[in-house]
Protein backbone atom coordinates (compact mmCIF):
# COMPACT_ATOMS: atom_id res chain seq x y z
CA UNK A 1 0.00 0.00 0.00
CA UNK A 2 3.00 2.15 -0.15
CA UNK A 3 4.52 2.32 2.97
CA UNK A 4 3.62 3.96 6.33
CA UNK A 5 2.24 7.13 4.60
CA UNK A 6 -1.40 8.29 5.99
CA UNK A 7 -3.89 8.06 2.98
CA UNK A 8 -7.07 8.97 4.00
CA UNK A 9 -8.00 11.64 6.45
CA UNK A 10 -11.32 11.96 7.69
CA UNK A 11 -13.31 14.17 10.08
CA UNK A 12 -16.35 12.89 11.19
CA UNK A 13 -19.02 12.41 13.95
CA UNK A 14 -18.33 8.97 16.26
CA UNK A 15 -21.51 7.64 17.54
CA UNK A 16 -21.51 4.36 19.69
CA UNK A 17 -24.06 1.97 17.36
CA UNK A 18 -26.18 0.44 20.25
CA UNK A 19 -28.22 -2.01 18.68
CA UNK A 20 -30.89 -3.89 20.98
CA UNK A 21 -34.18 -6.09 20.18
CA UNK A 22 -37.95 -4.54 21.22
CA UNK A 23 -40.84 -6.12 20.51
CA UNK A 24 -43.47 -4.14 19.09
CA UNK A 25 -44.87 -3.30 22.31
CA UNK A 26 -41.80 -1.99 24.35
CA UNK A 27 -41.57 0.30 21.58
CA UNK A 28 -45.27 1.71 21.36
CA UNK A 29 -44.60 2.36 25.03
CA UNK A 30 -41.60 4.85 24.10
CA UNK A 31 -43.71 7.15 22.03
CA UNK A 32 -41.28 6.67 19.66
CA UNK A 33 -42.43 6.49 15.44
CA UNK A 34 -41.47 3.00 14.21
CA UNK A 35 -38.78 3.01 11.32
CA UNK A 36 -37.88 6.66 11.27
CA UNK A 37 -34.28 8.58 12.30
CA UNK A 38 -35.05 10.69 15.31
CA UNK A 39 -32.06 13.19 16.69
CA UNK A 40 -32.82 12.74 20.52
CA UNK A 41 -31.78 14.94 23.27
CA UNK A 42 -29.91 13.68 26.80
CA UNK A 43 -32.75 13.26 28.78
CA UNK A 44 -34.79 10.78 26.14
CA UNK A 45 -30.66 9.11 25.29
CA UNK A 46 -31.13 7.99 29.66
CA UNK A 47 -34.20 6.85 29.28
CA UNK A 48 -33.34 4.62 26.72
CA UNK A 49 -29.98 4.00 27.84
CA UNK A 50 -31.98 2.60 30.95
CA UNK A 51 -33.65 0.15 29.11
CA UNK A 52 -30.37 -1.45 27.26
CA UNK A 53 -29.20 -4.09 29.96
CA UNK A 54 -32.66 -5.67 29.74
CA UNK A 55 -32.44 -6.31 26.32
CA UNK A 56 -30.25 -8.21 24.17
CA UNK A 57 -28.09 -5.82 22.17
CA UNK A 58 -24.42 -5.19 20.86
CA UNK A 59 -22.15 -2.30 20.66
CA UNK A 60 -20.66 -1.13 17.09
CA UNK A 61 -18.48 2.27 16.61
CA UNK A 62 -20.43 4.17 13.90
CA UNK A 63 -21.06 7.65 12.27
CA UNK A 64 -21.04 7.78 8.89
CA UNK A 65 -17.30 8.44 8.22
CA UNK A 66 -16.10 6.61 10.48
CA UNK A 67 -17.70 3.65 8.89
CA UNK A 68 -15.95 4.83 5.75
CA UNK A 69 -12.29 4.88 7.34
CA UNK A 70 -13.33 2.01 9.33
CA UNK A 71 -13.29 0.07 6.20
CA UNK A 72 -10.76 1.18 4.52
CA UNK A 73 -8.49 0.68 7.45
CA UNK A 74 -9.96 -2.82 7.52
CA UNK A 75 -8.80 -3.72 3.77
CA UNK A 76 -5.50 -2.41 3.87
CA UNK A 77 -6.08 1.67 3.74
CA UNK A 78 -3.88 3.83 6.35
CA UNK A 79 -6.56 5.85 7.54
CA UNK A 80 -6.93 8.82 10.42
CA UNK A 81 -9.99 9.22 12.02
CA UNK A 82 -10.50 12.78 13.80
CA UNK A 83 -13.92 13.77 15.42
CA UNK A 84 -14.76 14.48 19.50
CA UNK A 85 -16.25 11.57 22.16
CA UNK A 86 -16.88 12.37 25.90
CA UNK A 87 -14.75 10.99 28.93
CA UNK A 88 -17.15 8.52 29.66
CA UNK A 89 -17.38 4.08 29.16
CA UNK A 90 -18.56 4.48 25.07
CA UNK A 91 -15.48 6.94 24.55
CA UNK A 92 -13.42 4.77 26.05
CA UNK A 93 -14.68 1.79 24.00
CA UNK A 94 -15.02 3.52 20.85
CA UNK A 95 -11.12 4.59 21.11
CA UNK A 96 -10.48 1.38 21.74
CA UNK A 97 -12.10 -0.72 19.40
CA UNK A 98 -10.57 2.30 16.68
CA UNK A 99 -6.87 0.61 17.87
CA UNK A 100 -8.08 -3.11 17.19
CA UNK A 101 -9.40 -2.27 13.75
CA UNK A 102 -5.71 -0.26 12.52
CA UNK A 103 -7.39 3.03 12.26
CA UNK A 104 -5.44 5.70 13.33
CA UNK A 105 -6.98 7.24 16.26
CA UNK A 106 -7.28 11.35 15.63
CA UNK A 107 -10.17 11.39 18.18
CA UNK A 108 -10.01 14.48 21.27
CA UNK A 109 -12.10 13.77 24.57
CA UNK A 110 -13.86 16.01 26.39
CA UNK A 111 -16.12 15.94 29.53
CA UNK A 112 -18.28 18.54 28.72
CA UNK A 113 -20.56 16.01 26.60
CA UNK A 114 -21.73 12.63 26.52
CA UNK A 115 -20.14 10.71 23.49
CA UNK A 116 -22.71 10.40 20.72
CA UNK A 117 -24.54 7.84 20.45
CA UNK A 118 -26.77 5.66 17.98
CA UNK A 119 -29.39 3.86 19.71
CA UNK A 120 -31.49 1.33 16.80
CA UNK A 121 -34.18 -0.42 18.04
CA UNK A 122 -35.07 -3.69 16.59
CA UNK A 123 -38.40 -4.89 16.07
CA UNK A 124 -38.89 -8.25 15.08
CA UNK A 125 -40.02 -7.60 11.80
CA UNK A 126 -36.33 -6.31 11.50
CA UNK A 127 -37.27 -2.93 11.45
CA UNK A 128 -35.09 -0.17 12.62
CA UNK A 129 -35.64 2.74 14.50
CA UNK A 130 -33.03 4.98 14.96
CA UNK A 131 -32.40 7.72 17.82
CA UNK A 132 -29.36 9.87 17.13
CA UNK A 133 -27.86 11.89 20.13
CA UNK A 134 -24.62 13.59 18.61
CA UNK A 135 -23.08 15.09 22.21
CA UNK A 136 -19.72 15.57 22.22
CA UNK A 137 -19.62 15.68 18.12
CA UNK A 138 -21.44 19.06 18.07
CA UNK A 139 -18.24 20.49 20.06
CA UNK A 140 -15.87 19.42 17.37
CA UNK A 141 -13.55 22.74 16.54
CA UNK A 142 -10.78 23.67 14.11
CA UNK A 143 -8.60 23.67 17.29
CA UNK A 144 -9.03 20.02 17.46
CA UNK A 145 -7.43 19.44 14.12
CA UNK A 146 -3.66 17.53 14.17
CA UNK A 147 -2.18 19.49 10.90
CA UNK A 148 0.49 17.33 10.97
CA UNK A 149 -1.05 14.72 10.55
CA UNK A 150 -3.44 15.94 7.82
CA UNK A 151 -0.42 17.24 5.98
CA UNK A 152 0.70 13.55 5.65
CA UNK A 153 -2.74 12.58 3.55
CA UNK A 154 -3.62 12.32 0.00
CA UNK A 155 -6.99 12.26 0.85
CA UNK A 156 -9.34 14.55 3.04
CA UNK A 157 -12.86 13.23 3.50
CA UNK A 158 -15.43 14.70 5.39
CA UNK A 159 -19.87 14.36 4.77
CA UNK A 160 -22.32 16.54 4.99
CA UNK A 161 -23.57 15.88 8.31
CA UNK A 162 -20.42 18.10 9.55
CA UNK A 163 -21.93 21.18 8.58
CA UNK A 164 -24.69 21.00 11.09
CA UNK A 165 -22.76 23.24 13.81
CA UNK A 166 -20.81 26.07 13.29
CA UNK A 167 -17.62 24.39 15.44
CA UNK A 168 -17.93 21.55 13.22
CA UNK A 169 -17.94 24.24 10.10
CA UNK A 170 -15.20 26.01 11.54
CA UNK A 171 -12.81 22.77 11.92
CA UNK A 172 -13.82 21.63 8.22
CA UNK A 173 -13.04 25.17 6.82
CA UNK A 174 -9.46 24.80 8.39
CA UNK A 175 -8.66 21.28 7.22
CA UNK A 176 -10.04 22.58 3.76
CA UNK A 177 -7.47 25.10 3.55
CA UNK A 178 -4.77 23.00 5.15
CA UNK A 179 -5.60 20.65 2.20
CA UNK A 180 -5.47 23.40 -0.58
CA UNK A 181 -2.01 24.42 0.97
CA UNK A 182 -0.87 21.07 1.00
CA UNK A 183 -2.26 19.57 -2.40
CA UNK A 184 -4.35 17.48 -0.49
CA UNK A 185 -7.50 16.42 -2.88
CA UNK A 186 -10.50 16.15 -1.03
CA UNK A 187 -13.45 14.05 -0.94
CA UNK A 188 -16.88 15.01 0.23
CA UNK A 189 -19.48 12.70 0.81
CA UNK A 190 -23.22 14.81 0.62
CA UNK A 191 -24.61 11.73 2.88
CA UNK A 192 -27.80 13.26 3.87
CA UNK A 193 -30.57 15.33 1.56
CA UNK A 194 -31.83 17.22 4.90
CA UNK A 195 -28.17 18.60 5.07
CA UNK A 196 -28.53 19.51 1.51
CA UNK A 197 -31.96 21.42 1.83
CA UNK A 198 -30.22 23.11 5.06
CA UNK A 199 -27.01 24.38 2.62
CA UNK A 200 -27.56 23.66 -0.56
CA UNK A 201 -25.54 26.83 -1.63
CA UNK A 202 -22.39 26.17 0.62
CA UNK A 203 -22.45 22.67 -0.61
CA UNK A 204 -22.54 23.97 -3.92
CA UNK A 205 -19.89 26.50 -3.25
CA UNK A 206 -17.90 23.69 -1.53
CA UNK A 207 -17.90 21.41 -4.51
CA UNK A 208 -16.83 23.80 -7.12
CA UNK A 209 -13.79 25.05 -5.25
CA UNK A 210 -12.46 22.87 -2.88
CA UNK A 211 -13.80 19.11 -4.27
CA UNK A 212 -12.02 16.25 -6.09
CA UNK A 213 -14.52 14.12 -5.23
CA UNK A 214 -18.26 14.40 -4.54
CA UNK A 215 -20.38 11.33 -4.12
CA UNK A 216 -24.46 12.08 -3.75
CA UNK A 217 -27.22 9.31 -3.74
CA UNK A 218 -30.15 10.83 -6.41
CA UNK A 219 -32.14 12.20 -3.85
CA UNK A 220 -29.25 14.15 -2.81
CA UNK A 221 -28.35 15.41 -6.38
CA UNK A 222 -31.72 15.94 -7.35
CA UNK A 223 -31.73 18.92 -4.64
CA UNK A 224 -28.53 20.30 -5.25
CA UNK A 225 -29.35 20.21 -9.05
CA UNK A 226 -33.07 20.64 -8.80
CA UNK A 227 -33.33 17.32 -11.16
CA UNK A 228 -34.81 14.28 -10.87
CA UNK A 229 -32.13 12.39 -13.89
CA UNK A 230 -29.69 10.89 -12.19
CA UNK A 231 -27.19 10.84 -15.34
CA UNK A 232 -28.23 14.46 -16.08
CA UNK A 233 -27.40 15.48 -12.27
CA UNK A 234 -24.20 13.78 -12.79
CA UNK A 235 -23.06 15.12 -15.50
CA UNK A 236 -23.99 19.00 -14.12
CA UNK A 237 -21.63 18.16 -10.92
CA UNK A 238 -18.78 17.00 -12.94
CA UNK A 239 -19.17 20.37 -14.55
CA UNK A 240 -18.07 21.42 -11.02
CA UNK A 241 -15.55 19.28 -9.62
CA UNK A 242 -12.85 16.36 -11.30
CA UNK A 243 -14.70 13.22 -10.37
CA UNK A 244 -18.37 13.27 -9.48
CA UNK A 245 -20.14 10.30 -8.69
CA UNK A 246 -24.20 10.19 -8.29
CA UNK A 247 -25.35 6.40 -6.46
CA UNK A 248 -29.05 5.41 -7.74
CA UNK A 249 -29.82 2.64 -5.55
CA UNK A 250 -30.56 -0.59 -7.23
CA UNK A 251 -30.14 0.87 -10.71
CA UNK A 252 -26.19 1.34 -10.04
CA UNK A 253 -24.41 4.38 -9.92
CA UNK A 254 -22.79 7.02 -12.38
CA UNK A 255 -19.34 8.63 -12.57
CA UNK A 256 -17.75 11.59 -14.18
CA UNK A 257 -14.72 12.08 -14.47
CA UNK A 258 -12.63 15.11 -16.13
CA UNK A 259 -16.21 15.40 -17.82
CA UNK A 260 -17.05 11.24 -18.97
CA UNK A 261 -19.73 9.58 -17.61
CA UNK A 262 -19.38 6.12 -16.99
CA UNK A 263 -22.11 4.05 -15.75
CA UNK A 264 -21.63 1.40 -13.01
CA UNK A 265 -23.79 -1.67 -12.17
CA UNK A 266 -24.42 -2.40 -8.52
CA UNK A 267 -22.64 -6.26 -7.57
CA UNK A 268 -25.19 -7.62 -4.77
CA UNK A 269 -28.26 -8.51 -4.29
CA UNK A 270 -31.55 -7.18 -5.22
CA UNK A 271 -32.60 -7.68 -2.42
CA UNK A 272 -30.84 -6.42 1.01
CA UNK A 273 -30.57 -7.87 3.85
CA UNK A 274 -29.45 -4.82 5.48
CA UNK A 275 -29.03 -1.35 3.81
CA UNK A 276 -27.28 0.40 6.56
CA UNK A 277 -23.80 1.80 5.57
CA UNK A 278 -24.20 1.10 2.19
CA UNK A 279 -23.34 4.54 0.74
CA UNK A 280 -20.61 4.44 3.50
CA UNK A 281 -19.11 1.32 1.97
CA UNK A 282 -19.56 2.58 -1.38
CA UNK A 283 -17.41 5.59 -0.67
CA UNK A 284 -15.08 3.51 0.94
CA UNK A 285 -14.51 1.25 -1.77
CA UNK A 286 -13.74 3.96 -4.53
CA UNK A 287 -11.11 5.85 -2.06
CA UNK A 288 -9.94 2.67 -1.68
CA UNK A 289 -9.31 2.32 -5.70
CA UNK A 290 -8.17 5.82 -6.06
CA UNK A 291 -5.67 5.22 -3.15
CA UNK A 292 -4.64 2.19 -5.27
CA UNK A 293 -4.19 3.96 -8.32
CA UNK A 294 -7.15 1.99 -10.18
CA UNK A 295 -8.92 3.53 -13.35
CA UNK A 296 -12.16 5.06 -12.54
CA UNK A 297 -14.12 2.31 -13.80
CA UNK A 298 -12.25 -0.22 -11.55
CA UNK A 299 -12.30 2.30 -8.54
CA UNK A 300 -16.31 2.25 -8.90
CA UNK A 301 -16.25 -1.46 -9.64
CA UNK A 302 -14.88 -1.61 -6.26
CA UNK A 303 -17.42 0.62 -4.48
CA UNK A 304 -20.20 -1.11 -6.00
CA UNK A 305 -18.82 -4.60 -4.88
CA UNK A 306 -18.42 -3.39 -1.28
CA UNK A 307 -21.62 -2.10 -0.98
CA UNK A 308 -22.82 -5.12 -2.25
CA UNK A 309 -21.11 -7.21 -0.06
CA UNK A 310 -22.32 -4.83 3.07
CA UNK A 311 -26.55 -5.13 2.41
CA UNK A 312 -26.16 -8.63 2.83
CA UNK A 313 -24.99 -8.49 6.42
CA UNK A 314 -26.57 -6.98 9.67
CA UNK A 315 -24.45 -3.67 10.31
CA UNK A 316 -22.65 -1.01 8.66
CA UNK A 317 -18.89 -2.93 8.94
CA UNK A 318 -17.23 -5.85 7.83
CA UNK A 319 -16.27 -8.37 10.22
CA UNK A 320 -12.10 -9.08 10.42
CA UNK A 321 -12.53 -12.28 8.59
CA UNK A 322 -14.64 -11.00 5.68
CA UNK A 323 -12.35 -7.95 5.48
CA UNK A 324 -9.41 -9.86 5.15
CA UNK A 325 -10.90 -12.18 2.24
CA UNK A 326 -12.20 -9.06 0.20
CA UNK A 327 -9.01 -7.80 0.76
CA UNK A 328 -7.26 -10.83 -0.79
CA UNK A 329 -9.51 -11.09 -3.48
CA UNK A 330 -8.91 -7.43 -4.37
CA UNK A 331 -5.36 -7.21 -4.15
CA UNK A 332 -5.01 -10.80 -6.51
CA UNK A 333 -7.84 -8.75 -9.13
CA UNK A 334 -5.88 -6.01 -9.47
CA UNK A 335 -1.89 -7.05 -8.86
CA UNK A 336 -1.65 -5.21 -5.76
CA UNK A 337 1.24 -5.37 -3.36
């Protein structure tokens, strides 16, 4: 992978995934709307924190770029992780599961917040219902930033969901002009079309003069491009940045690059098992060709097969095992040390 030299950067929000079975009733009884994403505030986190030891349930580090760099620290990627957890048990855990799975740990602690948190209850008609509590995330600050260890990158990546506080705008606004000093290309994942109806100007401002990289499911692009073609939103983003990818679900995904399209199939099932981290693998898996030095094609070859390879599992992450045979497989496909 060419030796110790950092290649992916992120900043993102860490959220302890605490996933624990309901039945239908326990959750009626929480006032809580089945199957939706609700952000949560501290006092409605301890009430359902209370309820965790009685229920069967597992704990996952998450947040949408840290799945990402989880990943692609998992298949071979160096990869730095920076974003803010609290002084509590789940910072603790999160920091260390971040050593076990080779990612290089970027994250600051502070005891002024709870680390966020993920709790997704599970109904047993496999249902999810999410309940988001970002805490210590929404403290994250450009002071927080490790320059040197940015500087040592080819790749910055950050989402959308980091422009939700102005701390968290502040410390993305530095790394982007750490990058831009540095020759640094940055990636930017849109990752959520509420984000985009909150900024849809900065993120277009963003992409055209700071992006290398912009990945956007439809929904996303059809905001930011007020168009509901997929191809046609594409090809007005790669009028804005080098390489702009649009994801369209079970209908594949396209590309631009330096202004050609190319059209990828999706490699998985129709039919998912699971579709939780899928755009996060997706953008994983191109970095991870990019990093490599693959063409575009094979680079979104790659993201498509991860993705694939992540809906038919419970959870955003690979386990070790699986991690280590994808890697294998990829590194015999494409002749890679």
């Amino acid at each position: 992978m060419g030796g110790n030299k950092i290649k992916v950067y992120g900043i993102g929000n860490p959220l302890i995934d605490i996933l624990a079975k309901v039945t239908e009733k326990q959750l009626d009884s929480l006032g809580i709307y089945k199957g939706a994403m609700h952000l949560i505030d501290s006092e409605k986190r301890e009430q359902l924190l209370q309820l965790i030891p009685d229920l069967e349930h597992s704990l996952f580090c998450g947040g949408s770029c840290p799945n990402t760099i989880i990943t692609l620290a998992s298949l071979g990627v160096s990869s730095a992780l920076a974003g803010k957890v609290g002084g509590d048990k789940y910072g603790l855990i999160y920091k260390k599961r971040l050593k076990d799975l080779l990612v290089i740990d970027q994250l600051v602690v502070t005891d002024k917040e709870a680390t966020g948190s993920s709790i997704i209850l599970i109904t047993p008609d496999s249902e999810r219902t999410m309940n988001t509590f970002l805490g210590a995330n929404r403290l994250f600050g450009k002071e927080d930033i490790v320059a040197s260890t940015l500087k040592e990158a080819s790749y910055f990546y950050f989402t959308g969901y980091m422009w939700d506080t102005e701390s968290q705008k502040s410390a993305i606004k530095e790394a982007l002009k750490v990058s831009k000093e540095n020759n640094i290309k940055v990636a930017i994942d849109i990752a959520d079309p509420l984000a985009v109806g909150r900024n849809r100007e900065d993120f277009l401002f963003l992409i055209k003069n700071y992006a290398d990289i912009v990945l956007a499911n439809s929904e996303e692009a059809r905001i930011l491009f007020n168009n509901y073609d997929p191809y046609e939103c594409c090809k007005s983003m790669g009028k804005l940045c080098e390489t702009a990818i649009v994801k369209n679900g079970k209908r594949g995904s396209f590309i631009s690059h330096k202004n050609r399209i190319v059209e990828i199939g999706i490699h998985g099932p129709q039919k998912a098992l699971d579709t939780t981290g899928a755009g996060d693998a997706y953008a994983a898996g191109f970095l991870y060709g990019v990093c490599n030095n693959l063409s575009i094609e094979q680079s979104g070859f790659v993201a498509s097969y991860l993705a694939g390879e992540v809906v038919q599992q419970q959870g955003a992450q690979l386990s070790k095992e699986k991690a280590q045979t994808i890697s294998k497989y990829l590194r015999e496909l494409y002749n890679l040390n």
